[in-house]
Protein backbone atom coordinates (compact mmCIF):
# COMPACT_ATOMS: atom_id res chain seq x y z
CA UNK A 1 0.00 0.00 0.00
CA UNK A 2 1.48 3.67 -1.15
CA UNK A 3 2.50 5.93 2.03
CA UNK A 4 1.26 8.66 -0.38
CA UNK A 5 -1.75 11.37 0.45
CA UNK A 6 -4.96 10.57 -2.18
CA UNK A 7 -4.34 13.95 -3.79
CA UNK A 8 -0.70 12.82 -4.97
CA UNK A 9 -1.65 9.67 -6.54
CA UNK A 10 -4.38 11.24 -8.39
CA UNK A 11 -1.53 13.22 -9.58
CA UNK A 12 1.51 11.22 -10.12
CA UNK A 13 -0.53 7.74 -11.06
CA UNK A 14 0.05 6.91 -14.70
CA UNK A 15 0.56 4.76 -17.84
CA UNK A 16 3.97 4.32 -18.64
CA UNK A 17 5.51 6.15 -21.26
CA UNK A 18 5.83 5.49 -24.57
CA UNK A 19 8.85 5.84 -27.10
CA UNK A 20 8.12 9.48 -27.15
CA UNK A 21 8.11 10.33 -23.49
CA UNK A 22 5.38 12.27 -23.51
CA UNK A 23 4.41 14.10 -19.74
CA UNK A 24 0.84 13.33 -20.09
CA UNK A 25 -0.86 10.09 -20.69
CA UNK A 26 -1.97 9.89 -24.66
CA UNK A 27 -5.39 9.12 -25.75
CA UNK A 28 -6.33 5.69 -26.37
CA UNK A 29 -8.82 5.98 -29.23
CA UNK A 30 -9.32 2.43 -30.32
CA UNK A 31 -12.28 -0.30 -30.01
CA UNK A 32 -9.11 -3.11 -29.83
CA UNK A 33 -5.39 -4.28 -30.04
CA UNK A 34 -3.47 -6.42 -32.42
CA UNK A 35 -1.63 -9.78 -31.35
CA UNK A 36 1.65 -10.91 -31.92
CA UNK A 37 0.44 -14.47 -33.00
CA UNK A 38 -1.94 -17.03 -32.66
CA UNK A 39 -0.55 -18.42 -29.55
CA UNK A 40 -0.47 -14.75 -28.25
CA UNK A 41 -4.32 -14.32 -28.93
CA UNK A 42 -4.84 -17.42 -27.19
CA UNK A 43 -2.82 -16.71 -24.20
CA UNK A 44 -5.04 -13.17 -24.26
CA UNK A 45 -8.31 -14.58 -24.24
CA UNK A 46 -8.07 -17.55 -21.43
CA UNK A 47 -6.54 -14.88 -19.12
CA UNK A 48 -2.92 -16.24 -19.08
CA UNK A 49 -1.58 -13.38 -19.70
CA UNK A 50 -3.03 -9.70 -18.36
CA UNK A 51 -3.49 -7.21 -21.49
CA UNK A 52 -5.65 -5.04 -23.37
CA UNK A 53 -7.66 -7.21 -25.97
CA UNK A 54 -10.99 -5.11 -26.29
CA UNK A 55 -11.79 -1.60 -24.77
CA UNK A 56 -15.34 -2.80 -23.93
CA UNK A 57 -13.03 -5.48 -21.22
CA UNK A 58 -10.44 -2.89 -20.73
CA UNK A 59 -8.50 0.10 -22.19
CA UNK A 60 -5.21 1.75 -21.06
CA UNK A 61 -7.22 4.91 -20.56
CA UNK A 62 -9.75 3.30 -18.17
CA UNK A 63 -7.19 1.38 -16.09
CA UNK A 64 -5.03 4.57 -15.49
CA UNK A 65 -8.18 6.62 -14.21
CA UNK A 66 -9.65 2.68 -12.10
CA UNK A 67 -5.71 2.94 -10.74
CA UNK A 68 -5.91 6.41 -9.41
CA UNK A 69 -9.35 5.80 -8.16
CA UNK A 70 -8.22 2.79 -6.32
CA UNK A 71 -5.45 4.42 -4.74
CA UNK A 72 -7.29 6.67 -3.20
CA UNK A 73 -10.01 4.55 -2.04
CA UNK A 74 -7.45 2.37 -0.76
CA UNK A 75 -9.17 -0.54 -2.89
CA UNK A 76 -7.59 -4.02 -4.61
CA UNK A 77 -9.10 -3.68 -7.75
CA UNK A 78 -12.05 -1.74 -10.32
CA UNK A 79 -14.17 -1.26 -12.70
CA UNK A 80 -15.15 2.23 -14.95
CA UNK A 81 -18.34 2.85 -16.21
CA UNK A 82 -20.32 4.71 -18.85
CA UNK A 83 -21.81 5.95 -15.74
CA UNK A 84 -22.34 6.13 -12.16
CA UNK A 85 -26.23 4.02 -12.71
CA UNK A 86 -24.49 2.15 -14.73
CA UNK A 87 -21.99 1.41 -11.88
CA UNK A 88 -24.84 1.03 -9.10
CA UNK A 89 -26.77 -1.51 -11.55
CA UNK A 90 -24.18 -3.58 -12.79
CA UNK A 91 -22.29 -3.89 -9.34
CA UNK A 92 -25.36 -5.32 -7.61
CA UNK A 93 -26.63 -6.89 -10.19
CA UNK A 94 -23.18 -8.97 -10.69
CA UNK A 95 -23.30 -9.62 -6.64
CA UNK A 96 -27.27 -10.37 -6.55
CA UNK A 97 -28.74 -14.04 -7.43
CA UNK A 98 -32.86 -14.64 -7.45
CA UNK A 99 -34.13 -14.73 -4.05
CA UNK A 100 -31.34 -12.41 -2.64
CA UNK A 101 -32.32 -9.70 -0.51
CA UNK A 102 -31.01 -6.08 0.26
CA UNK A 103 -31.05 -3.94 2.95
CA UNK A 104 -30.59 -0.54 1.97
CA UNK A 105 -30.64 3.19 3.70
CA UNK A 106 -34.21 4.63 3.16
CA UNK A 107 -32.65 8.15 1.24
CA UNK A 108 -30.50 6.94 -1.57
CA UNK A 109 -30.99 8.71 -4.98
CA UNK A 110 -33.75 8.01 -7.13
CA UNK A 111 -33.02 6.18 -9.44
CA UNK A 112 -31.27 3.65 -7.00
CA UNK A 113 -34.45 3.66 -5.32
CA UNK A 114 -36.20 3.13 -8.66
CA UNK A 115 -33.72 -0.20 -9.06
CA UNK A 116 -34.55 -1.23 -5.94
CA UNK A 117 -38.30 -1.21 -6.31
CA UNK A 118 -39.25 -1.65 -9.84
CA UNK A 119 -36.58 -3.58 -11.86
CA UNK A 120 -35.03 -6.06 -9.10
CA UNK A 121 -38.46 -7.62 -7.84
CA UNK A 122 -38.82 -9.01 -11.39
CA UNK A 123 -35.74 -11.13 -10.69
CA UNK A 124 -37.23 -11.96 -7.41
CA UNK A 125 -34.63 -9.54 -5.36
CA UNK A 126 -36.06 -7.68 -3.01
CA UNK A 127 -35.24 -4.80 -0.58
CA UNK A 128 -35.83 -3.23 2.68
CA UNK A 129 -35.12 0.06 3.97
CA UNK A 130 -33.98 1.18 7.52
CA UNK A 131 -34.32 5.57 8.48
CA UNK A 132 -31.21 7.05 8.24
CA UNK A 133 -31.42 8.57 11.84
CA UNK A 134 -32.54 5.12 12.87
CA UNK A 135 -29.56 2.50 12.70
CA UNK A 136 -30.07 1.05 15.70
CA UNK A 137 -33.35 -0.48 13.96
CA UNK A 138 -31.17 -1.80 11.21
CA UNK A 139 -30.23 -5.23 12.38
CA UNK A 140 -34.08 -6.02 12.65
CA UNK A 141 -34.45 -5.84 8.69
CA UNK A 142 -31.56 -8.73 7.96
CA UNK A 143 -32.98 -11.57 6.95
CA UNK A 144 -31.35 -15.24 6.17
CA UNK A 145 -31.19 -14.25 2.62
CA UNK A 146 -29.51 -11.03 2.95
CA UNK A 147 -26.89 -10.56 1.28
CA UNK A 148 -25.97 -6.33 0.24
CA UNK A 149 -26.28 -3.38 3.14
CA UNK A 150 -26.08 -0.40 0.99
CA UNK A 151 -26.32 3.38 1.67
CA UNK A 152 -24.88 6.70 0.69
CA UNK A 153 -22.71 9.39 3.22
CA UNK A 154 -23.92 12.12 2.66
CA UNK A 155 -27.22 10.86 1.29
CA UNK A 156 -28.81 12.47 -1.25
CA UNK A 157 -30.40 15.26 -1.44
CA UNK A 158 -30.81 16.21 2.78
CA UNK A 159 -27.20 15.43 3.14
CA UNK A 160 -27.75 12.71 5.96
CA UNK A 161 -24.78 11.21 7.50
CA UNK A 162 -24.23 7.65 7.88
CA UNK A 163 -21.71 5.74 10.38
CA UNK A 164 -19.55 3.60 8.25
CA UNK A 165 -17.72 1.87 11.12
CA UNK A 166 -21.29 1.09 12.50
CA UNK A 167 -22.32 -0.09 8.84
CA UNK A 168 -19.01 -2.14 8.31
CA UNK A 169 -19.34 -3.51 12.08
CA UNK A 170 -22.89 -4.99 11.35
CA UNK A 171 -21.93 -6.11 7.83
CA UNK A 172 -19.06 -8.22 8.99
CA UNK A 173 -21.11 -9.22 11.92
CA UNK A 174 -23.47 -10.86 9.67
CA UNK A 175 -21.34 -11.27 6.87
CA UNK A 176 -23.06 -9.08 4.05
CA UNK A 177 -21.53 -7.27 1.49
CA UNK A 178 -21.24 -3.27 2.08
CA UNK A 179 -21.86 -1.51 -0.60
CA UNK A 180 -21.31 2.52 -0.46
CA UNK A 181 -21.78 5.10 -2.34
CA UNK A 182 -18.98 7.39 -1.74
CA UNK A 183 -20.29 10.53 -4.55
CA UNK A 184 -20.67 13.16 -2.73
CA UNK A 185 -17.78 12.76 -0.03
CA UNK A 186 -14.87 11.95 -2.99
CA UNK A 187 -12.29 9.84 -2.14
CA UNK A 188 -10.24 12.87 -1.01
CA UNK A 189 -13.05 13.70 1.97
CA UNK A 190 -13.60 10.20 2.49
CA UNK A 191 -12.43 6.57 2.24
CA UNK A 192 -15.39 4.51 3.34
CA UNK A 193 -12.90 0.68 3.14
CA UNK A 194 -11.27 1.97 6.04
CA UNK A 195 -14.51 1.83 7.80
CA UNK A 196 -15.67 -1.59 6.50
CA UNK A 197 -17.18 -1.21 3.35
CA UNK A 198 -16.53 -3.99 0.93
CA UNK A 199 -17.11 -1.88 -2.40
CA UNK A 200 -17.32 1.63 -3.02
CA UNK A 201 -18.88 3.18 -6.01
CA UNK A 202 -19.12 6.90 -7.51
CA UNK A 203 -20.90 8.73 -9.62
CA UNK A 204 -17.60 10.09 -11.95
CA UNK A 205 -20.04 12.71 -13.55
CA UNK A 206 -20.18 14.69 -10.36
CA UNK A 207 -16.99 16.15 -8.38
CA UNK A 208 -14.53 14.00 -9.92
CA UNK A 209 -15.21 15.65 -13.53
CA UNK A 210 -16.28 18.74 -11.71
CA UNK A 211 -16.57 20.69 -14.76
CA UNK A 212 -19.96 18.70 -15.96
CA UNK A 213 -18.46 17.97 -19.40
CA UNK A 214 -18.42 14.22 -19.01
CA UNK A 215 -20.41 11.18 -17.79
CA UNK A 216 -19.08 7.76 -15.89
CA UNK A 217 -18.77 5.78 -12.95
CA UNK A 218 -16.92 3.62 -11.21
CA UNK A 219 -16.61 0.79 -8.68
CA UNK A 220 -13.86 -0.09 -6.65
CA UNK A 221 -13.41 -2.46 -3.71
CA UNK A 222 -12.21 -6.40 -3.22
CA UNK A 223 -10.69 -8.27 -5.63
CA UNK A 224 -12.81 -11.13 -5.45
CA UNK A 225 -16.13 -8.82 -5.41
CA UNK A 226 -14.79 -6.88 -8.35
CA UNK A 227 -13.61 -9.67 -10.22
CA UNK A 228 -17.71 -10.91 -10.28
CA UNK A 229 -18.83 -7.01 -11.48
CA UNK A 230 -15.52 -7.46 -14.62
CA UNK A 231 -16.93 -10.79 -15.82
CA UNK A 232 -20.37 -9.00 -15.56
CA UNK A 233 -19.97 -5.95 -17.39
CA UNK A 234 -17.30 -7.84 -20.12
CA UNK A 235 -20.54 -9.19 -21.26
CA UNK A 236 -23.04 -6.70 -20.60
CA UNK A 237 -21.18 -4.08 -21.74
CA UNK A 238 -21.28 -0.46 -19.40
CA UNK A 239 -17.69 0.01 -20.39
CA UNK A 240 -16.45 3.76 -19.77
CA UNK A 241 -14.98 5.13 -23.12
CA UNK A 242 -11.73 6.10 -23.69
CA UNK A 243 -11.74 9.70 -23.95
CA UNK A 244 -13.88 10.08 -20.94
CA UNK A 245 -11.66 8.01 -18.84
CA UNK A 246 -8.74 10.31 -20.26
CA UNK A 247 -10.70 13.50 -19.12
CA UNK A 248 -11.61 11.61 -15.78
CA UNK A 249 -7.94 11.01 -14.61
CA UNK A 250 -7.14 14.26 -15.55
CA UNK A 251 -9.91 15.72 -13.67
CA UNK A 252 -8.31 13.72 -10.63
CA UNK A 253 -5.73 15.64 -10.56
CA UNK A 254 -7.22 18.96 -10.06
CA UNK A 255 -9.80 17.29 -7.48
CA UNK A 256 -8.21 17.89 -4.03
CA UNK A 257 -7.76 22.00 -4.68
CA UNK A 258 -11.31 21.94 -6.24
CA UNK A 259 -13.02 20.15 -3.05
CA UNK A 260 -11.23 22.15 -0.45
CA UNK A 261 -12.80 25.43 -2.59
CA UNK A 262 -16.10 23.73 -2.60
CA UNK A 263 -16.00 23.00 0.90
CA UNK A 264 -15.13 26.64 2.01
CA UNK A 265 -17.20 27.90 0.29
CA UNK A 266 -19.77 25.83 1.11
CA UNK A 267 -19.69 26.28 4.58
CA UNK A 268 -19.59 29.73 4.69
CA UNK A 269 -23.37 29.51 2.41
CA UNK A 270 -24.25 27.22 5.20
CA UNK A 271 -23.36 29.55 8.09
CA UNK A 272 -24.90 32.11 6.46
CA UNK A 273 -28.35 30.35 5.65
CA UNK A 274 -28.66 29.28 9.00
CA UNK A 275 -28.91 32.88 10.08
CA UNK A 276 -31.51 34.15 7.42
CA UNK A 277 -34.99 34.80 8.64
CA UNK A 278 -36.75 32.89 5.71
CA UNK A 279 -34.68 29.77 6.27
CA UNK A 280 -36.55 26.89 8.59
CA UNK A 281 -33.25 24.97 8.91
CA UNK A 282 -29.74 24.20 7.15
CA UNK A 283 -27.96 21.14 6.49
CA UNK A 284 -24.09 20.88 6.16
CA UNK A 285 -22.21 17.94 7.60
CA UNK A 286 -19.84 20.21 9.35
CA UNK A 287 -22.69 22.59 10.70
CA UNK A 288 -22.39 22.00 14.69
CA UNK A 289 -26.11 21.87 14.40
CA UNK A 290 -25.98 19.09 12.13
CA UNK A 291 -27.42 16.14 13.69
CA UNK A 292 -24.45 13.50 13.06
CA UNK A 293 -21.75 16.76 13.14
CA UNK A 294 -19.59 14.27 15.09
CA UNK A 295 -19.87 11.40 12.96
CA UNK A 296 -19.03 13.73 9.74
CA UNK A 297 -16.07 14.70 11.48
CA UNK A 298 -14.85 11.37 12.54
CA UNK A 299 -14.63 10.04 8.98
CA UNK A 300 -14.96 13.11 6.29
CA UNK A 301 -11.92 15.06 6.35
CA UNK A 302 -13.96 18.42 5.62
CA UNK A 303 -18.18 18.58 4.95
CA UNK A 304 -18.44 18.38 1.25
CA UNK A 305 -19.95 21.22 -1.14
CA UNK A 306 -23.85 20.30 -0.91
CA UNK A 307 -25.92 22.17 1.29
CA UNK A 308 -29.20 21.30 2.41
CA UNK A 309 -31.86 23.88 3.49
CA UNK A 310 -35.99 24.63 3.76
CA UNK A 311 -37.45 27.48 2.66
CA UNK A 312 -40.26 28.87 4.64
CA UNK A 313 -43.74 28.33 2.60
CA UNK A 314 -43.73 24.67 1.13
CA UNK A 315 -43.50 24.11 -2.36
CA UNK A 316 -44.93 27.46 -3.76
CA UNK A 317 -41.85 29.15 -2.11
CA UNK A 318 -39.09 26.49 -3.21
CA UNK A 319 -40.43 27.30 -6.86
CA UNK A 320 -40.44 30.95 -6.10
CA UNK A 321 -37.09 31.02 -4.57
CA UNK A 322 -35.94 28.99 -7.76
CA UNK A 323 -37.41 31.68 -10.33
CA UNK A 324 -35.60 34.68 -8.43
CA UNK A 325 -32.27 32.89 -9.00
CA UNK A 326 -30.32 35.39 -11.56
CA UNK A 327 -26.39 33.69 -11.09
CA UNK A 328 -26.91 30.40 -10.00
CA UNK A 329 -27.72 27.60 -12.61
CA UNK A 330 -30.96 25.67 -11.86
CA UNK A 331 -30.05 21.98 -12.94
CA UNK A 332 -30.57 17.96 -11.64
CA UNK A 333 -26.32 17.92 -11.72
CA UNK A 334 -24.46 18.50 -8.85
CA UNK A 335 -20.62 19.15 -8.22
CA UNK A 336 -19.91 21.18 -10.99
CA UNK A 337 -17.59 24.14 -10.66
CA UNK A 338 -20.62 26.45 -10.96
CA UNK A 339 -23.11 26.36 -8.55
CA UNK A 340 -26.81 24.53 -8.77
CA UNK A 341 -29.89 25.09 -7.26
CA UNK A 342 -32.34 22.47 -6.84
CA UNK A 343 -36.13 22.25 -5.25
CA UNK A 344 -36.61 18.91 -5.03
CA UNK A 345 -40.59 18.74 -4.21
CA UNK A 346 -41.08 20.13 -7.46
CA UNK A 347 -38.73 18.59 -10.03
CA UNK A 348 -36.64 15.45 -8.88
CA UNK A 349 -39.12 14.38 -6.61
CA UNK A 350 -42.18 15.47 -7.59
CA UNK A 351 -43.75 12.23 -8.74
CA UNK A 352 -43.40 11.00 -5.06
CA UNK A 353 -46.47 12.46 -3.03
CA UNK A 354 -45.88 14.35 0.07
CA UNK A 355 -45.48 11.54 2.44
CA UNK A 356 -43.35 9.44 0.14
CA UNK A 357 -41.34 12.23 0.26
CA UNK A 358 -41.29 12.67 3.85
CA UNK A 359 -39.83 9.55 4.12
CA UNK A 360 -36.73 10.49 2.73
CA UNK A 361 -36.26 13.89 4.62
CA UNK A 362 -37.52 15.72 1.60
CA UNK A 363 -39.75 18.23 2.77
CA UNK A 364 -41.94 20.83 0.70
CA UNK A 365 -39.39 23.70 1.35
CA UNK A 366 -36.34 21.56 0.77
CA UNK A 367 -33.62 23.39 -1.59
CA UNK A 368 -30.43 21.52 -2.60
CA UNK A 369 -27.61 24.02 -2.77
CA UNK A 370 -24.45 22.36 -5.05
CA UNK A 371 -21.99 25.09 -4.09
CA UNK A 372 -19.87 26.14 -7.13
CA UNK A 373 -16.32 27.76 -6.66
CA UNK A 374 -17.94 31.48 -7.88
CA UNK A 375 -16.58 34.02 -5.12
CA UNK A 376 -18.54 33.11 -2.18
CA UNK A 377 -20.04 36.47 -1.59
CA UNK A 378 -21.43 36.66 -4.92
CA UNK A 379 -22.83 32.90 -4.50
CA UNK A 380 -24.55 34.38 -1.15
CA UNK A 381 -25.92 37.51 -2.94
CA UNK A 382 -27.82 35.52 -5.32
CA UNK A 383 -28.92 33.27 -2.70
CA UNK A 384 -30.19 36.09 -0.33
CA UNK A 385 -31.74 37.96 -3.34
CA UNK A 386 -33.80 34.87 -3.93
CA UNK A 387 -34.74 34.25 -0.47
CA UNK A 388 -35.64 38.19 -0.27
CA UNK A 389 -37.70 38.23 -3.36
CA UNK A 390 -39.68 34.62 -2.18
């Protein structure tokens, strides 16, 4: 294991060089690779020997950017995806058999939740949910076929914190598979294997890009576990491409000085929303008023850039506070260098009803704040504006 920081082996991680030494790793444009002979392509394809054959099974472009990842995560092995659903799917779906069951935090993203409820019941998988702010209730939903515990730190989009040594202490207890996803923390913030977790998967599109110009995912975690989601998705075929994986590891290398700006400038929005007069409450992991503050700070290295926050007057107001925005961008993305405003109730979540949404801490007020790394005081003008106008 390197005795290097994440930040430096999203930096100094790399192909080697080719005959023309160049600094940067090239571009890998190319759907395969040529053999040397017969005996050569056979070797290839039964696995004797380790190399590039198709860029749907692997490309040099995608294992430099899985590498880095890994690093960082302090993880065996990976897998990179066209993107991060693609990673969530094909993970579990390489792990799950008929009849397997899931326990799962109640507030994971939607379209998780979507997997969870409408696709894997037709392959007789099934899933139960346990409150966020109710762990101790979890053991209670494991069953004799359970075989994933899955959740998000910070969930999405109230910004929940989870315990991962509590999560990885009741997965090895009963010897399930943890499964996190690690998106919004980064694996700069946050390196969920030291606290149990058997796999770890990310959403690439978000902060690792950072710039939303690309999409992709990835999973990273035990050999053995990964080795299952590779055979999967070989055949299946999520593959990340080439030039996305190129733009990906690149992006690593800018992602530590990005996320510390994000996070400073997040908190400050925080502080400063949880002193407005049209605010109900605020969010932010590293907000002392933040109900697991002292979890956050026991395994996140700083709070992230999302902040969570209601809006006095229920949905009416969340859409008026949205159509007084002038400089933020209102979008469904999230960790992009600019920041995003979103009201939940009344786009993401609107086809839940109000107690559906309830469930999962979204609330009729609830604004999702992506902070962007804009000067901060002109973030928080545009934000007070809007809440002035509402």
């Amino acid at each position: 294991m390197s005795s290097h920081k994440p930040e430096t082996e999203a930096i100094r991680t790399q192909l080697g060089r080719t005959q023309f030494m160049e600094h940067t790793s090239p571009l890998y444009l190319t759907s395969s690779f040529v053999f040397e002979d017969a005996e050569d392509m056979r070797a290839s394809f039964s696995e004797e020997k380790q190399r590039n054959i198709y860029s749907r099974f692997s490309n040099p472009n995608t294992s430099e950017f899985v590498d880095k990842v890994c690093k960082m995560e302090g993880a065996e092995d990976g897998y990179a995806f066209a993107t991060g659903m693609a990673a969530v799917f094909s993970t579990l779906a390489a792990l799950l058999d008929s009849g397997d069951h899931i326990v799962s935090a109640q507030s994971v993203f939607g379209s998780t939740h979507t997997l969870f409820t409408k696709y894997f019941p037709k392959w007789n998988i099934t899933t139960s949910y346990f409150k966020v702010d109710e762990l101790e209730t979890l053991e209670s939903f494991i069953t004799p076929n359970t075989k994933i515990l899955y959740a998000e730190s910070p969930t999405n989009p109230a910004v929940d914190i989870l315990d991962l040594e509590f999560l990885g202490n009741i997965a090895k207890k009963h010897n399930l598979i943890l499964v996190i996803d690690n998106c919004f923390a980064t694996p700069y913030l946050q390196q969920p294997i030291k606290f149990g977790a058997d796999i770890v998967i990310h959403s690439a599109t978000k902060l690792m890009d950072g710039q939303g110009r690309v999409l992709g995912g990835v999973a990273v975690g035990k050999a053995s576990l990964i080795r299952e989601v590779y055979l999967f998705s070989r055949n299946t075929g999520p593959a990340l491409s080439p030039f996305n994986a190129w733009t990906l590891s690149k992006s690593l290398e800018t992602l530590a000085v990005r996320v510390d700006r994000h996070c400073e400038n997040a908190l400050k929005v925080a502080e400063f929303l949880e002193n407005h007069d049209k605010v109900n409450w605020v969010k932010y992991p590293f907000l002392k008023s933040h109900p697991q503050y002292e979890v956050a700070k026991k395994q996140m290295g700083q709070g992230g850039s999302i902040v969570a926050f209601e809006v006095n007057g229920g949905v009416e107001a969340g859409s008026k506070f949205l159509n007084a925005i002038k400089l933020c961008s209102l979008s469904a993305n999230l960790g992009d260098t600019r920041t995003i405003v979103t009201h939940p109730a009344s786009t993401t979540h609107s086809k839940l009803n109000e107690a559906e949404r309830l469930e999962v801490s979204i609330t009729n007020g609830l604004v999702r704040v992506s902070v962007g790394l804009e000067n901060v005081k002109d973030i928080i003008n545009d934000l007070n504006q809007a809440l002035q106008n509402e």
